[in-house]
C-alpha atoms as a PDB file:
ATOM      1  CA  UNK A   1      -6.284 -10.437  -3.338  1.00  0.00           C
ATOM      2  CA  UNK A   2      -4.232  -7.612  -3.470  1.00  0.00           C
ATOM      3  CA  UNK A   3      -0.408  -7.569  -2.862  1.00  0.00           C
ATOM      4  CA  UNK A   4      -0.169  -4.781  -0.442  1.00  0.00           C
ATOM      5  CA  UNK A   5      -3.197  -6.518   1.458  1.00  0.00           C
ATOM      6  CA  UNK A   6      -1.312  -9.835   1.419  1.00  0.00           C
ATOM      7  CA  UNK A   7       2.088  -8.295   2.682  1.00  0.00           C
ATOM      8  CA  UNK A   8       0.274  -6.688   5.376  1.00  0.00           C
ATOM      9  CA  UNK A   9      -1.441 -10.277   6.685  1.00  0.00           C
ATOM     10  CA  UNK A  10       1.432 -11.794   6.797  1.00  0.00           C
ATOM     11  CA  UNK A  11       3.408  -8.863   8.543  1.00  0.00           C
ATOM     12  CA  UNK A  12       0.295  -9.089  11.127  1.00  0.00           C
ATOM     13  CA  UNK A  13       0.569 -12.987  11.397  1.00  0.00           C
ATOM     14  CA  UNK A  14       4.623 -12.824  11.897  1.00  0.00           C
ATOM     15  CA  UNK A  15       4.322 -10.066  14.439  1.00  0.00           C
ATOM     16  CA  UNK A  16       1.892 -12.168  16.179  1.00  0.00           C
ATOM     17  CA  UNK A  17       3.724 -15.382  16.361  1.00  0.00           C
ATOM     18  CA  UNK A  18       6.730 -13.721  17.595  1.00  0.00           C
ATOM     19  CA  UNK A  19       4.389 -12.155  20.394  1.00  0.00           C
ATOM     20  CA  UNK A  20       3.425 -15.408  21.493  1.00  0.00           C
ATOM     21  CA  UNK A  21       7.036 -17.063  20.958  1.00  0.00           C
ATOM     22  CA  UNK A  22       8.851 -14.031  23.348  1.00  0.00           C
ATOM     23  CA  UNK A  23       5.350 -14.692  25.933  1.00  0.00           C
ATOM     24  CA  UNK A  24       6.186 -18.669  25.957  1.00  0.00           C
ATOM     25  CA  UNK A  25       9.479 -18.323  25.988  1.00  0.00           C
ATOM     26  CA  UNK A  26       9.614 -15.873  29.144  1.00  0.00           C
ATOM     27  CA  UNK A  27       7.141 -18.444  30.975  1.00  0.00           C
ATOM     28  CA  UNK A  28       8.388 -21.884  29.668  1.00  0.00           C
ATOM     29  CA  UNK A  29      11.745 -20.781  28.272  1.00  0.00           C
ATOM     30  CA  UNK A  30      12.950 -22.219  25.527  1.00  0.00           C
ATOM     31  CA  UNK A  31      11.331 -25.443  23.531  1.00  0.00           C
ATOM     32  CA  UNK A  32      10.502 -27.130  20.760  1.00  0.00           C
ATOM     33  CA  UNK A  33       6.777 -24.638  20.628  1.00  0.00           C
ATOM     34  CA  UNK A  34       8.476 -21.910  21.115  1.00  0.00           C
ATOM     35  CA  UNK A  35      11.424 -22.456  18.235  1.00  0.00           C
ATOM     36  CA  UNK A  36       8.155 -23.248  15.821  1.00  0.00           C
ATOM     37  CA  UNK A  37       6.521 -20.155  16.882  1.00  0.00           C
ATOM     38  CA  UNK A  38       9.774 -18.140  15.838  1.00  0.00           C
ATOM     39  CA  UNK A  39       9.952 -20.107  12.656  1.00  0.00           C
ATOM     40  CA  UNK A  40       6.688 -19.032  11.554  1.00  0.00           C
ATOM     41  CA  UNK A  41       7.324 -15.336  12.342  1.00  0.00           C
ATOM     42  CA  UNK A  42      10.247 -15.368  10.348  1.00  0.00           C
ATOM     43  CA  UNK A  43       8.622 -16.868   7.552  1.00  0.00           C
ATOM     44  CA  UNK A  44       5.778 -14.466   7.950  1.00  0.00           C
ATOM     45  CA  UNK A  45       7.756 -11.131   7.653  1.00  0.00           C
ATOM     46  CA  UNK A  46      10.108 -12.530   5.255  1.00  0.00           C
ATOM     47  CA  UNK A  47       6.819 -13.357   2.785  1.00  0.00           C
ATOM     48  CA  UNK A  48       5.858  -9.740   4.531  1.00  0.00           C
ATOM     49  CA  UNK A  49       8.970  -8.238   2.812  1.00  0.00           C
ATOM     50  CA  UNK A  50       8.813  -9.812  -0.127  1.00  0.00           C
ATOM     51  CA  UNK A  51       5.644  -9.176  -0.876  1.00  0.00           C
ATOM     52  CA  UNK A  52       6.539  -5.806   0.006  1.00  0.00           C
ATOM     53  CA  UNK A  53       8.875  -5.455  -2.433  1.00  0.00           C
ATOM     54  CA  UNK A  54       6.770  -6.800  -5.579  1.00  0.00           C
ATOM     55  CA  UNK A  55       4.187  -4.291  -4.521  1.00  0.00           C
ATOM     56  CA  UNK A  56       6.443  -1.437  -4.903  1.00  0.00           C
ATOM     57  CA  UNK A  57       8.230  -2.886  -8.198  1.00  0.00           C
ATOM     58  CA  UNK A  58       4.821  -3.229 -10.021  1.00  0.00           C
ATOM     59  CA  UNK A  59       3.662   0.231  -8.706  1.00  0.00           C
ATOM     60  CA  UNK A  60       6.918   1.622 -10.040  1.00  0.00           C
ATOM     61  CA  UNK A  61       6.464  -0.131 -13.160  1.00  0.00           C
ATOM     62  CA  UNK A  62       2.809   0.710 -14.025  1.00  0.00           C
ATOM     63  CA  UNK A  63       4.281   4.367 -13.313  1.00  0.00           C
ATOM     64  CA  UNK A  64       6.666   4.067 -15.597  1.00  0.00           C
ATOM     65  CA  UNK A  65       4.505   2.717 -18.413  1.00  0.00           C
ATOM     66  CA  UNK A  66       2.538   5.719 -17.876  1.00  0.00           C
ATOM     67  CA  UNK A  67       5.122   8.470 -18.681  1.00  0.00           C
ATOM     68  CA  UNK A  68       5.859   6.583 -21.597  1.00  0.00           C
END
């Protein structure tokens, strides 16, 4: 699978677990669910950002090779 498609699942997956972590939190408040639910998120868009960022080093890399 591609990088950029990777980094852009996971930035999907963490935007949608902190949707449902701000929904259960403003109807439950605050417990153990919704603390997991943030967890994952920031998991998510951290691997999101990461991801992110090998994307761009390898496509400024193969660039590089190329003026070469």
């Amino acid at each position: 699978m591609n990088l950029l498609t990777q980094a852009i699942i996971y930035l999907i997956f963490g935007i949608l677990f902190t949707f449902f972590a701000i929904r259960h939190v403003s109807l439950y408040g605050w417990g153990f669910f919704a603390y997991l639910l943030v967890f994952f998120a920031t998991l998510d868009i951290g691997s999101s950002i990461k991801i992110f960022y090998s994307y761009w080093n390898s496509q400024r890399n193969k660039r590089n090779i190329r003026k070469k």
